[in-house]
Protein backbone atom coordinates (compact mmCIF):
# COMPACT_ATOMS: atom_id res chain seq x y z
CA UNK A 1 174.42 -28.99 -97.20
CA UNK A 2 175.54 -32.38 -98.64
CA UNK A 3 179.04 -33.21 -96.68
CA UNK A 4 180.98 -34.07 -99.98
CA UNK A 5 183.15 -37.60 -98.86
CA UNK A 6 185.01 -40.04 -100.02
CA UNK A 7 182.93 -43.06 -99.78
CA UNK A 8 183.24 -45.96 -97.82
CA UNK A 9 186.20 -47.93 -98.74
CA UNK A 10 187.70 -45.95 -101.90
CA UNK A 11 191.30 -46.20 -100.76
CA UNK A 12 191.43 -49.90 -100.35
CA UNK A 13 191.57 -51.91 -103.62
CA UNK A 14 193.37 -49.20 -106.07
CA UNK A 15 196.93 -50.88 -105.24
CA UNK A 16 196.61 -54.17 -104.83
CA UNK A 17 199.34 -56.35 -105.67
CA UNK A 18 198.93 -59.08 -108.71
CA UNK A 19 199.75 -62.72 -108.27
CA UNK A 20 203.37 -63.76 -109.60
CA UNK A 21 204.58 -60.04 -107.95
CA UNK A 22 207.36 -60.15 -105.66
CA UNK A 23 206.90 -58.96 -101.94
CA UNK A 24 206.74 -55.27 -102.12
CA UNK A 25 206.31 -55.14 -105.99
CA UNK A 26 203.16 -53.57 -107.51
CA UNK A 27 201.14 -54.60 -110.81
CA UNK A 28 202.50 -53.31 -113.79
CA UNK A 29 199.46 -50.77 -114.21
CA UNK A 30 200.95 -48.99 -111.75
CA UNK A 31 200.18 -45.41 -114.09
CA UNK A 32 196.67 -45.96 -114.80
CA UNK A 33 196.14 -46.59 -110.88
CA UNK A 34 197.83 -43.32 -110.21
CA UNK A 35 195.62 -41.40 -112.99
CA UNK A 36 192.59 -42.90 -111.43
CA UNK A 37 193.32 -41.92 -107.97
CA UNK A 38 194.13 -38.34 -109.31
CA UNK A 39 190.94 -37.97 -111.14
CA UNK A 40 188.80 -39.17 -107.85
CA UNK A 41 191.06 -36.98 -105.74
CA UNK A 42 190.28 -34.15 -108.61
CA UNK A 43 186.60 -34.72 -108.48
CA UNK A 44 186.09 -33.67 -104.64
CA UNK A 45 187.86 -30.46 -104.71
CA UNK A 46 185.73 -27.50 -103.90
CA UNK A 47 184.02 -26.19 -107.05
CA UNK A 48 184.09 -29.39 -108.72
CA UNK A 49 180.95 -32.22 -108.91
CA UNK A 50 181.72 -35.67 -107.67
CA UNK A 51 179.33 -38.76 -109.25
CA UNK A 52 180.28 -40.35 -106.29
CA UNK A 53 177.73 -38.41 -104.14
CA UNK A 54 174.75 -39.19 -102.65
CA UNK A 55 172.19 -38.96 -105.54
CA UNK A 56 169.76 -36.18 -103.92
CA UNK A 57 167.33 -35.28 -107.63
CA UNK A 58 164.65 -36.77 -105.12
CA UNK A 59 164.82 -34.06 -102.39
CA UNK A 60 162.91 -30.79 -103.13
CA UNK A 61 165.26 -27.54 -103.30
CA UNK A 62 166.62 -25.80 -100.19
CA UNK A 63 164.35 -22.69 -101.21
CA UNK A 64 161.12 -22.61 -102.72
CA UNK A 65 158.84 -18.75 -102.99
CA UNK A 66 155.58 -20.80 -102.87
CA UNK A 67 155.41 -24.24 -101.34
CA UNK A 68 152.07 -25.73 -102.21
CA UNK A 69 151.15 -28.58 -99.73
CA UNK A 70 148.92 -30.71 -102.12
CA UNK A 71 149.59 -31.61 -105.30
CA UNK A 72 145.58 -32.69 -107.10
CA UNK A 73 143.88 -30.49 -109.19
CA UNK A 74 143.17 -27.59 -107.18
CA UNK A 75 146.71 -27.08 -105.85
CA UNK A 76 147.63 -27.65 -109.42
CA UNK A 77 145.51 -24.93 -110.50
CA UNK A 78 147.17 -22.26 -108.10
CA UNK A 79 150.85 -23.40 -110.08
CA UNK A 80 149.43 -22.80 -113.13
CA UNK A 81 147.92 -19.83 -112.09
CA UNK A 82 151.18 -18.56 -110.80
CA UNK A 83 153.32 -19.26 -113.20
CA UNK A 84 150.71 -17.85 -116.10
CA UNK A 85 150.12 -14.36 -113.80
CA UNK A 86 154.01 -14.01 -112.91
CA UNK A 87 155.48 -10.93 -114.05
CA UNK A 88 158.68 -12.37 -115.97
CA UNK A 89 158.72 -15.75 -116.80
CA UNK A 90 160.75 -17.47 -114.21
CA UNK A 91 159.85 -14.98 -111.47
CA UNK A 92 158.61 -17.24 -109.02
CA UNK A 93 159.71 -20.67 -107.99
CA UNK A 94 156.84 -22.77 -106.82
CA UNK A 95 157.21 -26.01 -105.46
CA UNK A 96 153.87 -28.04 -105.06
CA UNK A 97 154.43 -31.68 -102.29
CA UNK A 98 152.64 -34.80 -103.08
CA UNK A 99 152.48 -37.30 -100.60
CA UNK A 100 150.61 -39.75 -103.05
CA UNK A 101 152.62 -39.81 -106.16
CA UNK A 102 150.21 -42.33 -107.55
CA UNK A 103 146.81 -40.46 -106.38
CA UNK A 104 145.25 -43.40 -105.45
CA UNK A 105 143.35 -41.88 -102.74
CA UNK A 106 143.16 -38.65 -104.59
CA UNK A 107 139.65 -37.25 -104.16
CA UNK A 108 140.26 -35.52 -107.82
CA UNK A 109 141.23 -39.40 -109.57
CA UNK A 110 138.20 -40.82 -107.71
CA UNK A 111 135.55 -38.14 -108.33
CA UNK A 112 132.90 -38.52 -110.77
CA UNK A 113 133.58 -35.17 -112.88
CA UNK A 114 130.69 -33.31 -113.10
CA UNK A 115 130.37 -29.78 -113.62
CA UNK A 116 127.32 -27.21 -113.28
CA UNK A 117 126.02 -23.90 -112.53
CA UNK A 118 123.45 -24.71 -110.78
CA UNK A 119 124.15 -23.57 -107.57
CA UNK A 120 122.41 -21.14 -105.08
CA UNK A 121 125.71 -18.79 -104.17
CA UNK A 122 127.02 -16.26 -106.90
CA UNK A 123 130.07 -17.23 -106.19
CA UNK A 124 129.68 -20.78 -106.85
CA UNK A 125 128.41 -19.98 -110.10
CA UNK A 126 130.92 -17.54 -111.41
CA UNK A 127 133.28 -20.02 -110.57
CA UNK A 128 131.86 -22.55 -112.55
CA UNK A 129 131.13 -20.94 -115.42
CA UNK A 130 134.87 -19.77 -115.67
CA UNK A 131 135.05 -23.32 -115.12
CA UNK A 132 133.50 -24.55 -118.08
CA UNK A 133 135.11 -22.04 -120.18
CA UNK A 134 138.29 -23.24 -119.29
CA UNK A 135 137.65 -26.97 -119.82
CA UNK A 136 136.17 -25.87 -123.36
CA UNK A 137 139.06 -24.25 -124.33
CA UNK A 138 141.39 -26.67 -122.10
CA UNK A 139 144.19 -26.49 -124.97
CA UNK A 140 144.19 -23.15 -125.31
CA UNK A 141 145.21 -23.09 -121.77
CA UNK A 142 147.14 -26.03 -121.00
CA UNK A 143 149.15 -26.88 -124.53
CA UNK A 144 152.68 -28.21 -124.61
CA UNK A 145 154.71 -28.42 -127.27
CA UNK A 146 155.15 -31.65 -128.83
CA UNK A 147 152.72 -32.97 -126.55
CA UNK A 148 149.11 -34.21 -127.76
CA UNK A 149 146.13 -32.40 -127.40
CA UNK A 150 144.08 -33.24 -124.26
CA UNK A 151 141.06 -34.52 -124.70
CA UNK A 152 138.47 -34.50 -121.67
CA UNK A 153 135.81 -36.16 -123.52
CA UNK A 154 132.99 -33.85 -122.06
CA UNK A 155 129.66 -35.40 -122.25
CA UNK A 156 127.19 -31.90 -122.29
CA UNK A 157 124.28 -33.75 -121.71
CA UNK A 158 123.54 -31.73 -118.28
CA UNK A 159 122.30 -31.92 -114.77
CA UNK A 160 118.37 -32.09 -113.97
CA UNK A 161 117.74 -31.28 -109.90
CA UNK A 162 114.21 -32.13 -108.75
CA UNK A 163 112.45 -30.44 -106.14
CA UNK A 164 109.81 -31.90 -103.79
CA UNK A 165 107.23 -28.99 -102.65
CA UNK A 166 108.49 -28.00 -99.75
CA UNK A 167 111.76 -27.44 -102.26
CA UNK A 168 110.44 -25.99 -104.90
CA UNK A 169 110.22 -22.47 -103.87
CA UNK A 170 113.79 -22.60 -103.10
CA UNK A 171 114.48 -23.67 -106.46
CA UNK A 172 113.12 -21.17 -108.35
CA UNK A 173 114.58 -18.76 -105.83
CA UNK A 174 118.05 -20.39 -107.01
CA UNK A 175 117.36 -20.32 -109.96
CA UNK A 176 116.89 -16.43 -110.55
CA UNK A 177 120.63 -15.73 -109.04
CA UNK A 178 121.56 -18.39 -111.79
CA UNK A 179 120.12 -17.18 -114.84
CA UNK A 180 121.71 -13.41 -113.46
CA UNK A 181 124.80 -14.60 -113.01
CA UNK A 182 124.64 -15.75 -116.99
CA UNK A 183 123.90 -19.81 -116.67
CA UNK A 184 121.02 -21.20 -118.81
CA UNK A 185 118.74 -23.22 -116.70
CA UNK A 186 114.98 -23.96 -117.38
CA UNK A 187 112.82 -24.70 -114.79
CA UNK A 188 110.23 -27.67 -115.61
CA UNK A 189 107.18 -28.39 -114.44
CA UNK A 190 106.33 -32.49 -113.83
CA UNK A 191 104.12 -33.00 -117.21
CA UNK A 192 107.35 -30.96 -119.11
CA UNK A 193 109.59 -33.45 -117.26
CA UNK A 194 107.39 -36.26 -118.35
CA UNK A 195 107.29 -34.86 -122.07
CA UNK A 196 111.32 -34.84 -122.16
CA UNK A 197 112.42 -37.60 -120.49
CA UNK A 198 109.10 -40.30 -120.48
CA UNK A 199 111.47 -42.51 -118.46
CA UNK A 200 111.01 -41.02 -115.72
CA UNK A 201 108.73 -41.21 -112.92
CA UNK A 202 107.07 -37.46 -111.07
CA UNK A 203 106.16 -38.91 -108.35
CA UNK A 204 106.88 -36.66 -105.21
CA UNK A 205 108.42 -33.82 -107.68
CA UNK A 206 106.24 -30.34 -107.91
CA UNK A 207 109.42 -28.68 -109.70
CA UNK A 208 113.04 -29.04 -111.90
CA UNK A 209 116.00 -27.65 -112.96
CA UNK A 210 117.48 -28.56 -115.53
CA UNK A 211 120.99 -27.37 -117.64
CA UNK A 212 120.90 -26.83 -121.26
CA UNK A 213 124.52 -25.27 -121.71
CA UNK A 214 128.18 -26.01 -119.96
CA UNK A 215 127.09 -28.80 -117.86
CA UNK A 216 128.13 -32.06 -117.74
CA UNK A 217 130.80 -34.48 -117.52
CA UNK A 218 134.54 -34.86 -118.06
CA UNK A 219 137.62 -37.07 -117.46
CA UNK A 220 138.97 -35.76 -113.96
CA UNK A 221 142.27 -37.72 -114.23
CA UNK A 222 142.97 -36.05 -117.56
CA UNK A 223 142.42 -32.70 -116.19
CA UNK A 224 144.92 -33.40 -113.24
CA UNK A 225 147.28 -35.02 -116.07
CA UNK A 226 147.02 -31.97 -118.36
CA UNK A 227 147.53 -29.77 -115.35
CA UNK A 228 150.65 -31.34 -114.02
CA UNK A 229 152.21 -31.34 -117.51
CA UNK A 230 151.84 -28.26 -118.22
CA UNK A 231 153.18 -26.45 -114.94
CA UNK A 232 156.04 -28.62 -115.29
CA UNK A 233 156.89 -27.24 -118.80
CA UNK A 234 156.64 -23.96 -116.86
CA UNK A 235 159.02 -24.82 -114.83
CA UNK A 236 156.92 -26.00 -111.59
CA UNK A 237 159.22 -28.70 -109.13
CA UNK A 238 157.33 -31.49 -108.08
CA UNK A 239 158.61 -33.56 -104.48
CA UNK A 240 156.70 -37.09 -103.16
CA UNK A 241 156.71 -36.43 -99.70
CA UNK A 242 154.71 -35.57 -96.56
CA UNK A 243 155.18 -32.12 -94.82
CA UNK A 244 155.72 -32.44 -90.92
CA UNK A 245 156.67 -29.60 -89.70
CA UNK A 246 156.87 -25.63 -90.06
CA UNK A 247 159.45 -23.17 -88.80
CA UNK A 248 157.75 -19.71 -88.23
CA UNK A 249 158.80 -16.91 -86.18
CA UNK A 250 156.10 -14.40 -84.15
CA UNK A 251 155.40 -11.04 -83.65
CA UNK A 252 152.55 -9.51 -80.72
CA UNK A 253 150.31 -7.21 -82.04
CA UNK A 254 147.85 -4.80 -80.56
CA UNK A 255 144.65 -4.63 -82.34
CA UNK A 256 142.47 -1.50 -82.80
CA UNK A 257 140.58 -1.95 -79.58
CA UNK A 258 144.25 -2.59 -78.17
CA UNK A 259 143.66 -6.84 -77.77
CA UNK A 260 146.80 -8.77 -78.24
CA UNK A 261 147.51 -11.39 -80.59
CA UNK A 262 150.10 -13.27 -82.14
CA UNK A 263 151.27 -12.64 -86.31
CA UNK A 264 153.13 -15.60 -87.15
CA UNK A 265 155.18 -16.23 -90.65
CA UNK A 266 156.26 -19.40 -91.31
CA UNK A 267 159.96 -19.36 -92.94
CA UNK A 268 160.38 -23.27 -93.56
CA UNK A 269 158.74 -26.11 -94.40
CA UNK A 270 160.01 -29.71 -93.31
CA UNK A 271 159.33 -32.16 -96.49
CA UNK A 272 159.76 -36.29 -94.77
CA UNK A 273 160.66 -37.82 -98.00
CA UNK A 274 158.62 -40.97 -99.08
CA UNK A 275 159.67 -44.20 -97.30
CA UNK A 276 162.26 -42.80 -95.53
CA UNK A 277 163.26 -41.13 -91.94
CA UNK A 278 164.87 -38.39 -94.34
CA UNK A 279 163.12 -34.99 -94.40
CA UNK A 280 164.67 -31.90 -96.27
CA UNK A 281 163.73 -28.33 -95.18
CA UNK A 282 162.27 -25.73 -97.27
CA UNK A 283 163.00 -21.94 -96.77
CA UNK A 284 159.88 -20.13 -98.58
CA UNK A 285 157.95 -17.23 -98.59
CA UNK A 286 154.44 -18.37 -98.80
CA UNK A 287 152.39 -21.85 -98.40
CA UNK A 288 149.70 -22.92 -99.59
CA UNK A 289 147.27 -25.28 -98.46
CA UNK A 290 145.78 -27.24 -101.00
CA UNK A 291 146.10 -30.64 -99.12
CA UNK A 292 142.15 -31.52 -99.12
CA UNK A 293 140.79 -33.94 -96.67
CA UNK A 294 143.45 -33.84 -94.72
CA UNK A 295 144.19 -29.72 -95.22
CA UNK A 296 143.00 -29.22 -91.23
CA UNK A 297 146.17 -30.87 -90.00
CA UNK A 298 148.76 -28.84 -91.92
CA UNK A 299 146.93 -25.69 -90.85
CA UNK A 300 146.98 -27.38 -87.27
CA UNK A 301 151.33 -27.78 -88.20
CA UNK A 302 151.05 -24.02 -88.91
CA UNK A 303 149.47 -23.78 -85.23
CA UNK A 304 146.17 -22.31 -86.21
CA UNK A 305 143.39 -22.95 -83.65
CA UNK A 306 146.16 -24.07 -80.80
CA UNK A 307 144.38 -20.75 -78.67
CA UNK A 308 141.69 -20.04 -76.58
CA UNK A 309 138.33 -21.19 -77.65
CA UNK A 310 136.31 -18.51 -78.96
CA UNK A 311 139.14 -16.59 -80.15
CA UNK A 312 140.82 -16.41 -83.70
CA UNK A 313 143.91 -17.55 -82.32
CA UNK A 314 141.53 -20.93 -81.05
CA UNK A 315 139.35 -21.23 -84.83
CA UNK A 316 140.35 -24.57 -86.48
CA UNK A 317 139.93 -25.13 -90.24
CA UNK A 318 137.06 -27.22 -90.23
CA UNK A 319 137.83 -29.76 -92.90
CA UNK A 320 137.25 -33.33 -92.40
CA UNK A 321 137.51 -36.19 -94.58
CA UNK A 322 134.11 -37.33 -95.64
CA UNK A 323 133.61 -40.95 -97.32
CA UNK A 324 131.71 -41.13 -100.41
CA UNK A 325 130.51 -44.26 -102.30
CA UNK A 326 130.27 -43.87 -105.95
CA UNK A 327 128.69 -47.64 -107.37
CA UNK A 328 128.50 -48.45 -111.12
CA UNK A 329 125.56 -50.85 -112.98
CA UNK A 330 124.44 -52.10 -116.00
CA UNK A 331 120.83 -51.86 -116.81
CA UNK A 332 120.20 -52.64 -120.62
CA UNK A 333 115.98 -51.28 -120.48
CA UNK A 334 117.87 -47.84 -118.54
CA UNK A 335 117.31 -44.04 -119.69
CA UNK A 336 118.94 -43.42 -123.22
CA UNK A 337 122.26 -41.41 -124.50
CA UNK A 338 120.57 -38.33 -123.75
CA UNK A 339 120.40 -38.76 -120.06
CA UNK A 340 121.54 -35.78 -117.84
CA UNK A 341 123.38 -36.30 -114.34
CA UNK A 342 119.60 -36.64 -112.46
CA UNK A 343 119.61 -35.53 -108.74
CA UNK A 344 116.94 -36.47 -107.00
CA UNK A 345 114.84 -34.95 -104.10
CA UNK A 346 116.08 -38.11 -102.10
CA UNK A 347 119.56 -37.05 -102.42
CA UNK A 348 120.65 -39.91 -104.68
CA UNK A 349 122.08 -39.23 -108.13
CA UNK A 350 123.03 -40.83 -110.96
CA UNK A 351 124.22 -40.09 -114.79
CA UNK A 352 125.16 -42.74 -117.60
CA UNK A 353 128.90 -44.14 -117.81
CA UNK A 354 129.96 -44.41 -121.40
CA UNK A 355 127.78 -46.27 -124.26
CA UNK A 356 127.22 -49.64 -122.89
CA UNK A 357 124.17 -49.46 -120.76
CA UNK A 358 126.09 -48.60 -117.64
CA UNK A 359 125.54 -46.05 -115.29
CA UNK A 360 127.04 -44.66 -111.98
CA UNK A 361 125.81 -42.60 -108.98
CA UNK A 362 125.00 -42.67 -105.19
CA UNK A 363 123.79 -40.62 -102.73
CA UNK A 364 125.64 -38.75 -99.78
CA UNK A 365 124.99 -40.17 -96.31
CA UNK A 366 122.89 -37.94 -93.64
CA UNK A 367 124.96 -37.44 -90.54
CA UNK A 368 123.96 -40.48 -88.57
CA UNK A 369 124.98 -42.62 -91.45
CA UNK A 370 128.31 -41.10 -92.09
CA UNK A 371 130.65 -44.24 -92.43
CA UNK A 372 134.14 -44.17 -91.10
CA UNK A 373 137.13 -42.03 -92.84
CA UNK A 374 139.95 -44.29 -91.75
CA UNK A 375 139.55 -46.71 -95.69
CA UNK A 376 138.04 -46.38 -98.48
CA UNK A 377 136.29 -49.69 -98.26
CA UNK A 378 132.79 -49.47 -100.18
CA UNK A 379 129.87 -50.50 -97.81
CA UNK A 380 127.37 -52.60 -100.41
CA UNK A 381 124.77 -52.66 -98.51
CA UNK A 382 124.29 -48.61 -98.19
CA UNK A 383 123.46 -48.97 -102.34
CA UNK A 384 120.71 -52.08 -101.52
CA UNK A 385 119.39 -49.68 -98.24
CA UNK A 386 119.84 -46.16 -99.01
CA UNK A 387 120.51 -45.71 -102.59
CA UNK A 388 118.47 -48.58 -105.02
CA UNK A 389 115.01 -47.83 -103.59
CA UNK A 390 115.34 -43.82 -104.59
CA UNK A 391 116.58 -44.70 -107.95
CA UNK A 392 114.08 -47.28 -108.35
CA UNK A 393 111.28 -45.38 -107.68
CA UNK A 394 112.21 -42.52 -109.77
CA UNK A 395 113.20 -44.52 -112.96
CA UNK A 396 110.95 -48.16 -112.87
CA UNK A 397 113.86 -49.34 -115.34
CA UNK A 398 116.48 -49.51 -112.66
CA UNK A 399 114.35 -52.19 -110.71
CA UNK A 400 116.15 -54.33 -112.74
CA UNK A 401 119.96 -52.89 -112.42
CA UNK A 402 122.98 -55.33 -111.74
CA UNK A 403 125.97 -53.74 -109.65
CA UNK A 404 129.02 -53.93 -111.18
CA UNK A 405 131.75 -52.50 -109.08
CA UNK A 406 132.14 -49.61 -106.63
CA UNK A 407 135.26 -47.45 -105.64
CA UNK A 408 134.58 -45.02 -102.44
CA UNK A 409 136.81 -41.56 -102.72
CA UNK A 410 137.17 -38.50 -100.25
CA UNK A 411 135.33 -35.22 -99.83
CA UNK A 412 137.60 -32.42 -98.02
CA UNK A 413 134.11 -31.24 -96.16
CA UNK A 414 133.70 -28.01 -94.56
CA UNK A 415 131.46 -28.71 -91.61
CA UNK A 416 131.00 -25.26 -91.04
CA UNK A 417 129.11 -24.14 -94.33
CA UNK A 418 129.92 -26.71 -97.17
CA UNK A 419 131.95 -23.91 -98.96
CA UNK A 420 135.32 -23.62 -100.16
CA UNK A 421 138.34 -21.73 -97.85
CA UNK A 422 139.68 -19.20 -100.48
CA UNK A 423 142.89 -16.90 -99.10
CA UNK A 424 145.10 -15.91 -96.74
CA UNK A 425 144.94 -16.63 -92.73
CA UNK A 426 144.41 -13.74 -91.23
CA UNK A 427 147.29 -14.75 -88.18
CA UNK A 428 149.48 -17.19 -89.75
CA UNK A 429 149.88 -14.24 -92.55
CA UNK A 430 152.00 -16.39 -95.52
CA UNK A 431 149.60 -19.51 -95.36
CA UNK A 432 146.65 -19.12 -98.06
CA UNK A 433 143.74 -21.66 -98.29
CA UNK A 434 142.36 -23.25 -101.35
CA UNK A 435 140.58 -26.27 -99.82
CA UNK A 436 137.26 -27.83 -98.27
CA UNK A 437 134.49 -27.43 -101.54
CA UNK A 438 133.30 -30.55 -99.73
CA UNK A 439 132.69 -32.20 -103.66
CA UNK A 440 132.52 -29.42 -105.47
CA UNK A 441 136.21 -28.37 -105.86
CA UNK A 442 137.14 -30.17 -109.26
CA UNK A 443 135.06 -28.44 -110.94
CA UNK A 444 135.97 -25.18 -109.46
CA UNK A 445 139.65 -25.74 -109.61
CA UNK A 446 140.45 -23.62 -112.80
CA UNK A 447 138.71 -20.09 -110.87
CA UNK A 448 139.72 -20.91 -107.82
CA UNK A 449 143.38 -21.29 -108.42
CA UNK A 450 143.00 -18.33 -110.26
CA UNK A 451 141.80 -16.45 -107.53
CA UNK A 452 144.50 -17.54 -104.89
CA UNK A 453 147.35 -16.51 -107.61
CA UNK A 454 145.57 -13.02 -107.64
CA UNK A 455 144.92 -12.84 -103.86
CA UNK A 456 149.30 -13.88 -103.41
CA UNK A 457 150.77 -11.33 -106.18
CA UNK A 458 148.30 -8.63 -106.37
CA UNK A 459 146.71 -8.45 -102.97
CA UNK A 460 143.33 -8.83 -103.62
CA UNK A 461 140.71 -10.79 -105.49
CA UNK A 462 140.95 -8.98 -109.04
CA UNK A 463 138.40 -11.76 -111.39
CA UNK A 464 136.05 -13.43 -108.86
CA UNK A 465 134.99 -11.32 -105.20
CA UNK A 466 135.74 -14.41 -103.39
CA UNK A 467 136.25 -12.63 -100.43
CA UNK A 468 132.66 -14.55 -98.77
CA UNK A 469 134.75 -17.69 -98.09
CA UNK A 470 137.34 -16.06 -96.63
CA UNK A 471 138.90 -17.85 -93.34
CA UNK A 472 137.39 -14.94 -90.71
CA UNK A 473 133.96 -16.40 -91.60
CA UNK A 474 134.61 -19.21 -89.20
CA UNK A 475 135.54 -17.16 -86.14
CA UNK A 476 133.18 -14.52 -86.96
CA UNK A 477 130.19 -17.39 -87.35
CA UNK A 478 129.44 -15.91 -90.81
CA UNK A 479 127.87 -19.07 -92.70
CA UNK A 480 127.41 -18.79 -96.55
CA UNK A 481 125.19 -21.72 -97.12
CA UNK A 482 125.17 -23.93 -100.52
CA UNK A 483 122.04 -25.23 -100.85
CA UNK A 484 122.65 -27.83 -103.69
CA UNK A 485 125.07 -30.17 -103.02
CA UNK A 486 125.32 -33.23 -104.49
């Protein structure tokens, strides 16, 4: 609680005497003074607001049912999805914590917004084919009233994946699950590829995939815009600030085979408010985790992986920051308006940037070459080393491409598998994951959320099984490997 005071200095001042008074004598205001001081004296009675106090509209609320630690697009996603499943409107209060009000460093503001189904888990593609339904019918979801229509400016032009031959088996292995699952990939032989797109060169490919419905490219920032408006017109709080700390009590357990271990709940979150030594707390009944890159250390707050190794109670979340480079040029002799997002079997990618001849892509770095986490300073010479020879040699044009600028941006990467962590821990019991899609989480966002609203009011996973990227996988060495990411 706010200790409601007088401030500093308030009874000095009111009766001051006047020049030309005699000793003792008082200004001839004397009422006024005395119906001022009554009205301040008034205003700090119990029951009744003072203006004079500490202005605290910056502090989150003292309680809070869902804290959400992470406030981009996928923690954005479980609001909505909270708010739009809740069982009376107002039910829940949800509170989401931004550190970055400005999402600078965001990995959602910095991606480059693509979206596909071409992926080799089921999972992964039901997501993103809910996906791409939402982002079709984005107003239909995320209207306000008296608010413009978002507009995401989704470029459907694709993504095209080429396979060397020792890849190319996989592919059309991938492929199947996608085309069951309900996405509309063609696979493409190197004279097809040729015939469709004569800019490029075959070189080195024996197969391709290539997207002919609900792939693409959108505006990220206008997603995570549209999002945040809307859950606020739902009545979602927002609070710039860090969490530091959480208050949980314990319980010991015996397990079936009668092994110990430790249930913990955590009752309060501790919010450090922006610039400041101030922190608030937070009573709540769940968190979630939605803080990305840096999700590992609030589940290390929340004491996961402080036990034994080789025990559940000793399994970290294994989500790291990853640096990507993303670089942008101009080549005016470059592939045409029709271009799709183009992975190549090098690992470097790259799609067209709006009408003028411009394009941007890159490639991810192997593990030797991953650069350092601590800025997002671009490293030029990984395009001139790594990335321009691939691109290059698979489209002669860009022997001739001028860099333009760069930006570098954040993957939340899951060293374990390269999958997303969907749900609840299975110890810390009221902490629920939506985090490490290590690049592939924007456009998941709209399922996923989805699915961690269902797994915290109904129990279970009701629209997408996502119960493969559970948590457990880690301790139980369960991998679920992606084998397409970009």
């Amino acid at each position: 609680m706010i200790r409601r005071v007088l401030p500093h200095g308030m009874g000095r001042g009111l009766l001051t005497r006047r020049p030309g008074t005699r000793r003792g004598g008082f200004s001839l205001d004397w009422d006024g003074k005395v119906s001022e001081i009554k009205k301040k004296i008034k205003s700090i009675l119990p029951g009744r607001s003072c203006d004079l106090l500490q202005d605290t509209s910056h502090l989150p609320p003292e309680h809070s049912d869902v804290v959400i630690v992470g406030g981009g697009v996928l923690g954005l996603s479980v609001a909505y999805w909270l708010k739009k499943l809740e069982s009376r409107r107002g039910a829940i209060r949800v509170l989401v914590v931004e550190r970055d009000h400005t999402y600078s460093q965001a990995s959602t503001g910095l991606s480059v917004g693509g979206i596909c189904q071409q992926f080799s888990l089921p999972e992964n593609i039901q997501l993103s084919l809910f996906s791409a339904s939402f982002l079709r019918n984005i107003n239909e979801y995320l209207a306000v009233v008296d608010a413009p229509p978002l507009d995401l400016r989704f470029n459907p032009s694709g993504y095209l994946l080429l396979a060397s031959e020792k890849d190319a088996a996989a592919m059309e292995s991938d492929v199947k699950v996608q085309r069951q699952e309900g996405a509309k990939v063609s696979l493409m032989s190197p004279d097809q590829l040729r015939n469709k797109f004569p800019w490029i060169n075959t070189e080195g490919v024996a197969l391709a995939s290539y997207g002919m419905e609900d792939e693409g490219w959108f505006d990220p920032w206008c997603l995570l815009q549209g999002l945040r408006r809307k859950v606020q017109s739902l009545g979602v709080l927002f609070c710039q600030g860090e969490v530091t700390r959480f208050v949980s009590s314990s319980q010991r357990m015996l397990t079936t085979d009668d092994k110990a271990v430790v249930l913990k709940r955590i009752h309060e979150v501790h919010v450090k408010m922006d610039r400041s030594l101030e922190y608030q707390p937070v009573e709540c009944a769940i968190v979630i985790n939605a803080a990305g890159a840096w999700s590992a250390q609030i589940a290390a707050l929340a004491g996961i992986g402080e036990g034994p190794p080789g025990t559940l109670q000793g399994t970290k979340l294994p989500v790291e920051p990853r640096k990507r480079y993303v670089y942008v040029w101009h080549c005016p002799q470059g592939p045409g308006l029709e271009t799709p997002l183009v992975a190549d079997t090098s690992g470097a990618y790259f799609r067209r940037e709006g009408l003028g001849s411009n394009y941007l892509g890159g490639r991810s770095p192997t593990e030797q070459e991953e650069p350092d986490p601590a800025n997002l300073e671009v490293d030029h010479d990984f395009f001139q080393d790594k990335v321009w020879p691939h691109l290059a040699l698979r489209v002669p044009a860009f022997e001739t491409l001028k860099v333009q600028s760069a930006w570098a941006g954040y993957y939340d990467y899951n060293t374990f598998d390269q999958n997303g962590v969907v749900g609840p821990h299975p110890l810390v019991v009221n902490m629920y994951f939506a985090t490490g899609f290590s690049g592939h989480g924007l456009q998941q966002a709209p399922g996923v959320g989805r699915a961690v609203a269902e797994m915290v009011l109904k129990g279970r996973f009701q629209t997408i099984d996502l119960s493969p990227f559970l948590f457990t996988r880690f301790y139980l060495g369960e991998k679920i490997q992606e084998n397409n990411i970009i």
